[in-house]
Protein backbone atom coordinates (compact mmCIF):
# COMPACT_ATOMS: atom_id res chain seq x y z
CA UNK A 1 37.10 -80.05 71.21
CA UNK A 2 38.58 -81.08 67.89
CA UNK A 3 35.78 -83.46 67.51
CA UNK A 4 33.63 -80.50 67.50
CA UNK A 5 35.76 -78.01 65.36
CA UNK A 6 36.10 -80.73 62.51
CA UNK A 7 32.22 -81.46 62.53
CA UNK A 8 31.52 -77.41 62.52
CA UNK A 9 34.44 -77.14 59.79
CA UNK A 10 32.91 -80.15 57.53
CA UNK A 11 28.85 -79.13 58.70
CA UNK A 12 29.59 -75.48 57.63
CA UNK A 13 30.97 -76.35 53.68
CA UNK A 14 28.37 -78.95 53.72
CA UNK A 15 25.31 -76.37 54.33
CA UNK A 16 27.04 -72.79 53.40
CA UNK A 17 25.49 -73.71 49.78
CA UNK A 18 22.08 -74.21 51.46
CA UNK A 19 22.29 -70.73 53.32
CA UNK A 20 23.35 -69.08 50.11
CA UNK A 21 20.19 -70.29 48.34
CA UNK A 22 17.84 -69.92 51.26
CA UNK A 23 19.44 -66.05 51.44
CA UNK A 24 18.72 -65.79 47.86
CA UNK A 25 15.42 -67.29 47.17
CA UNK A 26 14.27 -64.93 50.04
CA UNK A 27 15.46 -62.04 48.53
CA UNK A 28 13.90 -62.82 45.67
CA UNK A 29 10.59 -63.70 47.23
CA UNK A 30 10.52 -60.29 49.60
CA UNK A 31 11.70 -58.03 46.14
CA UNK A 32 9.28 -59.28 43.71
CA UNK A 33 5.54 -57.20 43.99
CA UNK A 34 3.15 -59.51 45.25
CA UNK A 35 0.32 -58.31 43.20
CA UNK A 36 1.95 -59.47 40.04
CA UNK A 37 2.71 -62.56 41.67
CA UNK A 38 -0.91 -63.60 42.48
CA UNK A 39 -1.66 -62.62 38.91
CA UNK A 40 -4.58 -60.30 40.01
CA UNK A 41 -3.05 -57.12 38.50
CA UNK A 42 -4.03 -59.58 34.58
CA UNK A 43 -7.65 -60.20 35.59
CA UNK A 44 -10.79 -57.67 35.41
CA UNK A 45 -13.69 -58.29 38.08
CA UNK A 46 -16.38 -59.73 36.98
CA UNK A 47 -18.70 -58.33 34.90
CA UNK A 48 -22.23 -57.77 35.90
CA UNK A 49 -25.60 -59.07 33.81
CA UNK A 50 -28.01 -56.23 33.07
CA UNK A 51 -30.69 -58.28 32.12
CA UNK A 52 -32.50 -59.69 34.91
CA UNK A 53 -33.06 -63.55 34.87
CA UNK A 54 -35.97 -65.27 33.59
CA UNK A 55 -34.77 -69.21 35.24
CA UNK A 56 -37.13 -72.16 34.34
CA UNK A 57 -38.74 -73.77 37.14
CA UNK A 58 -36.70 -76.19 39.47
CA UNK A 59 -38.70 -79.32 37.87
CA UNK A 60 -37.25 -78.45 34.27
CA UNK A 61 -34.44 -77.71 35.58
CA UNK A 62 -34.14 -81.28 37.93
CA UNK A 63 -35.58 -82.46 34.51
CA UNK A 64 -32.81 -81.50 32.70
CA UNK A 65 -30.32 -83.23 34.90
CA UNK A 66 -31.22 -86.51 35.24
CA UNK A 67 -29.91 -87.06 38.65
CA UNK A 68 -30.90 -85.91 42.76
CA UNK A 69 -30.05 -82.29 42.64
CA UNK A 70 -27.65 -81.16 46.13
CA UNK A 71 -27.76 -77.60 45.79
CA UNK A 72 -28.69 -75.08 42.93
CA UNK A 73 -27.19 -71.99 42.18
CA UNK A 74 -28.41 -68.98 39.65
CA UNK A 75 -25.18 -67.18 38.69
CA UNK A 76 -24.10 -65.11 35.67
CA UNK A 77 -21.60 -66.57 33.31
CA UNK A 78 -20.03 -64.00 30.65
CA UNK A 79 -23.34 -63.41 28.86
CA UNK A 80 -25.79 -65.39 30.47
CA UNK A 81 -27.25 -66.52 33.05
CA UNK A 82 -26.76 -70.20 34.25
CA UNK A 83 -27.99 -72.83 36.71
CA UNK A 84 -24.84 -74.32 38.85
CA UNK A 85 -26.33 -77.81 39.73
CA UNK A 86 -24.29 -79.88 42.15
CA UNK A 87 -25.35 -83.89 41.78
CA UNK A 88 -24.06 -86.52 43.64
CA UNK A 89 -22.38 -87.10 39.50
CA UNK A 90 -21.15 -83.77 39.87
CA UNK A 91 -21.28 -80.17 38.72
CA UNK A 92 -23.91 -79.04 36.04
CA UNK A 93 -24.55 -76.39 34.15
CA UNK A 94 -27.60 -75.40 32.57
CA UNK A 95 -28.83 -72.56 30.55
CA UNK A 96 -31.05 -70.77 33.16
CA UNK A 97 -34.03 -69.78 30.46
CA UNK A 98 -33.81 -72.95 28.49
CA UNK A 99 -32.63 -75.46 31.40
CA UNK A 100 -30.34 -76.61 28.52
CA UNK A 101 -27.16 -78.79 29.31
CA UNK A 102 -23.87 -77.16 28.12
CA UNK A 103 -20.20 -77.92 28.81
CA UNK A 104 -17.54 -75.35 28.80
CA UNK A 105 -15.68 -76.55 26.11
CA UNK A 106 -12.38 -74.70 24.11
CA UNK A 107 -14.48 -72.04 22.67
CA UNK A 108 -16.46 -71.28 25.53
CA UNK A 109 -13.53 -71.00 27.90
CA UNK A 110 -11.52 -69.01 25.34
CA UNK A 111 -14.59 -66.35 25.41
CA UNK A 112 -14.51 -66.60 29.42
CA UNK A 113 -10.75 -65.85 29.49
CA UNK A 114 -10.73 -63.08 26.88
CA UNK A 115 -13.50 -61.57 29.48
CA UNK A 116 -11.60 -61.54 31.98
CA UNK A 117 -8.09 -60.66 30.55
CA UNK A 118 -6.88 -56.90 31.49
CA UNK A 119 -4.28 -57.03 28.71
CA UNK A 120 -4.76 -56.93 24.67
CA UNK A 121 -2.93 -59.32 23.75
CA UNK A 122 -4.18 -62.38 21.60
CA UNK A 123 -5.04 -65.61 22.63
CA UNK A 124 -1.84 -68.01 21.82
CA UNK A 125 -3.24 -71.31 22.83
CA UNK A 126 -6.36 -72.88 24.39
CA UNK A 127 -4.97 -76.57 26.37
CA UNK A 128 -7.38 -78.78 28.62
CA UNK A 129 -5.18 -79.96 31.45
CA UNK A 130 -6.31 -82.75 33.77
CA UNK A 131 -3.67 -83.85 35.53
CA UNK A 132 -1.71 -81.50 38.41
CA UNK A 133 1.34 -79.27 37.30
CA UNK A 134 3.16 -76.78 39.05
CA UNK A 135 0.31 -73.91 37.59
CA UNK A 136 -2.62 -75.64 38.82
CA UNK A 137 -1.67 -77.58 41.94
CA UNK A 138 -4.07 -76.11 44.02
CA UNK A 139 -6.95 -76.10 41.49
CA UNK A 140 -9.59 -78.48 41.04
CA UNK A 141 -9.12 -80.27 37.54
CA UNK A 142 -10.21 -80.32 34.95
CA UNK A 143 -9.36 -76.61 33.73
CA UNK A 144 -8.71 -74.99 30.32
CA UNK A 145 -5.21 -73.37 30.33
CA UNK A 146 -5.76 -69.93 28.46
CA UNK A 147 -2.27 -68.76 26.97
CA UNK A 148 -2.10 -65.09 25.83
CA UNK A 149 0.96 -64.16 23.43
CA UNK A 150 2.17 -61.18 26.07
CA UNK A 151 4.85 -60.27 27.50
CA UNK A 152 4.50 -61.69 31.04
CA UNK A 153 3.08 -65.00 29.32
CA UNK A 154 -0.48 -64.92 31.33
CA UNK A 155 -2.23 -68.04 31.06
CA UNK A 156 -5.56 -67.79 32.41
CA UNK A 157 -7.43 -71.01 33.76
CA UNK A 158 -11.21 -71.37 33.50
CA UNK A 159 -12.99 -74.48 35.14
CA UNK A 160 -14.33 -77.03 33.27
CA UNK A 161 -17.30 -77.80 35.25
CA UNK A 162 -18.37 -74.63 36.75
CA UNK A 163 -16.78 -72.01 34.04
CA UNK A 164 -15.15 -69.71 36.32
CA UNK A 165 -11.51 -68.26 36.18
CA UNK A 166 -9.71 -69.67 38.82
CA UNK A 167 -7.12 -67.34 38.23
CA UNK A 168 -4.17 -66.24 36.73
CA UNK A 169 -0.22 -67.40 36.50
CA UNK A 170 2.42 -65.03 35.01
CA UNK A 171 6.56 -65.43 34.19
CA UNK A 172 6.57 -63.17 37.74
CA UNK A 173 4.78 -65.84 39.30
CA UNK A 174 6.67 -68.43 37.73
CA UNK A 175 9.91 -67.13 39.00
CA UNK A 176 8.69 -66.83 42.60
CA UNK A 177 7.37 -70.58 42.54
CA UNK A 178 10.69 -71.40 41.55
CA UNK A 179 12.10 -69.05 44.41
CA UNK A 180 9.55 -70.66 47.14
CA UNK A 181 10.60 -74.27 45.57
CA UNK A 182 14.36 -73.31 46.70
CA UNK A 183 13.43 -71.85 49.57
CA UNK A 184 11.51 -74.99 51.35
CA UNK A 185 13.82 -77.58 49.76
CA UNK A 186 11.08 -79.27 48.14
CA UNK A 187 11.67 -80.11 44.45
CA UNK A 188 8.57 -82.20 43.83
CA UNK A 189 5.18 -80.87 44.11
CA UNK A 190 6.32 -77.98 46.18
CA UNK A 191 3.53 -77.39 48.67
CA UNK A 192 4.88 -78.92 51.43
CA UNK A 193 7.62 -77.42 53.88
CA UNK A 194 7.42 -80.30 56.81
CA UNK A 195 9.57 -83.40 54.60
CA UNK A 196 12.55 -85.21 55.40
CA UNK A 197 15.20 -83.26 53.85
CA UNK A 198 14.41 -79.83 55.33
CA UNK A 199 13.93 -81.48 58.71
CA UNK A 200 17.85 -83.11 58.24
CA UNK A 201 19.30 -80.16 57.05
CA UNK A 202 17.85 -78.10 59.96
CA UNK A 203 19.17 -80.76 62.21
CA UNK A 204 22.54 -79.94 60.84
CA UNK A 205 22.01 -75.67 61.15
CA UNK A 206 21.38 -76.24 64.72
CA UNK A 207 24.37 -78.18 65.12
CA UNK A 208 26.36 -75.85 62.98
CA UNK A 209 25.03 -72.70 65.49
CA UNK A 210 25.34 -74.63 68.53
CA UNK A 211 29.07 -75.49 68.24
CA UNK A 212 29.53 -71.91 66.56
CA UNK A 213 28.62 -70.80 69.66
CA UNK A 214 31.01 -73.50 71.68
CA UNK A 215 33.81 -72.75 69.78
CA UNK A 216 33.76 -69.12 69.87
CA UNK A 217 33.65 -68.90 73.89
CA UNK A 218 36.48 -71.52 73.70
CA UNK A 219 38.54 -69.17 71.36
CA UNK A 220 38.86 -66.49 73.55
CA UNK A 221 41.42 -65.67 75.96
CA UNK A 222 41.03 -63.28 79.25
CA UNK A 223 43.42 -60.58 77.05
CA UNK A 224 40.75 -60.38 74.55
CA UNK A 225 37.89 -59.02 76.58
CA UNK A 226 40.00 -57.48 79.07
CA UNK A 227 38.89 -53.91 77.45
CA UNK A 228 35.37 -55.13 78.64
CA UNK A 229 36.55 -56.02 82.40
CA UNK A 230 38.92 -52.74 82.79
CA UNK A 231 36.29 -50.22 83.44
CA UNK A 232 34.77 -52.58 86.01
CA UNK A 233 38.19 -53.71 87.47
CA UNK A 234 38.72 -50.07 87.77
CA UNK A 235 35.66 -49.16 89.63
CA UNK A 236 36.14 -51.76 91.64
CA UNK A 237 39.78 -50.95 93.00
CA UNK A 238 37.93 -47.28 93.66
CA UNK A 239 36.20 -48.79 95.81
CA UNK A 240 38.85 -51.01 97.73
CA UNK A 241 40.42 -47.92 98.32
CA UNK A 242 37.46 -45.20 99.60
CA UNK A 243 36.91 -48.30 101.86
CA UNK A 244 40.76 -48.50 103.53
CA UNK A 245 40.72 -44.61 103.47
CA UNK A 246 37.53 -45.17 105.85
CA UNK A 247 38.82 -48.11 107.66
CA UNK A 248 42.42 -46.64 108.93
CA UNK A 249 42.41 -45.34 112.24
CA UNK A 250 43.20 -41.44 113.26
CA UNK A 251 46.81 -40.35 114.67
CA UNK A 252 45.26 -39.82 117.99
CA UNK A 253 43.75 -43.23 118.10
């Protein structure tokens, strides 16, 4: 037994941080309005064409591409329409009435981002980010991060290939990812909550709650619960003595 109360004694300094920051970063995570945190509450739906499309045929349009075409999609984007061409090269874009080529470069995704931006605020800075980060782990690269100069510090970020807003990450956000990053013990990439470390150190809770448990049957005495066991003792000893009132023979017997 003294085996186990030093290993609870050492386990529970050892991991009483950990609790304290999985307490906290859950706090933080269950106060903070989810609507702000998905960034939806900085983005206006998208607006609708009223000009109806006038598309070149397919053949200009396979023309135009140079290469098999998968699948082709007519779409608006911002002010026009556009063919979406998937090749086995990639994504393409085309102008739908010219079947022109065009990338989405700065400019372009600067006027896709203001389109989409609920706030007023200026544009502060137009970046083309390829590689992951924290803001666009789960987004398919290339993308144009759109800064604005507000408060929250929205950053809007429009595909490269395909044009569209992929969405929207805010300070609010940025606090919560740093929240969930705490919370699952994962200080890389932090997507993933099945790793070594969180693994170990719930290893070591389940120790700490199992000989919590061992230790607190094993410090308690009969004296201690005896206000528990009276009431029953008591009914009990009732009942011992209704029965020898029945059991004891009459005068006459």
């Amino acid at each position: 037994m003294f085996l186990v109360r030093t290993l609870h004694k050492w386990f529970g300094l050892v991991l009483g941080l950990q609790f304290l920051i999985w307490a906290l970063s859950g706090a933080v995570m269950a106060i903070l309005d989810h609507h702000k945190v998905s960034g939806e509450h900085a983005l206006l739906p998208v607006a609708h064409l009223t000009s109806a499309p006038n598309p070149r045929p397919l053949a200009a349009v396979e023309a135009a591409v140079g290469a098999p075409v998968i699948t082709l999609e007519l779409k608006p984007l911002f002010d026009r329409w556009v063919y979406q061409a998937t090749t086995p090269n990639g994504v393409r874009l085309l102008d739908a009435g010219t079947a022109t080529p065009f990338e989405v470069d700065a400019a372009a995704a600067r006027s896709l981002a203001v389109a989409r931006y609920a706030g007023s605020a200026q544009v502060e800075a137009v970046r083309l980010v390829e590689d992951s980060t924290h803001e666009t782990r789960d987004m398919v690269r290339p993308v144009w991060r759109v800064a604005f100069a507000d408060a929250d510090h929205t950053a809007l970020f429009v595909s490269r290939a395909t044009g569209e807003v992929l969405g929207a990450k805010t300070d609010t956000w940025r606090l919560w990812d740093i929240a969930w990053m705490l919370h699952i013990m994962n200080y890389g990439d932090r997507q993933s909550f099945n790793h070594p470390l969180i693994v170990t150190v719930a290893t070591g809770v389940t120790w700490l709650a199992l000989s919590g448990l061992i230790l607190l049957f094993r410090a308690f005495r009969p004296s201690d619960v005896a206000w528990i066991a009276a009431p029953f003792e008591r009914l009990a000893a009732r009942r011992r003595g209704r029965a020898r009132v029945i059991g004891t023979p009459s005068a006459g017997e």
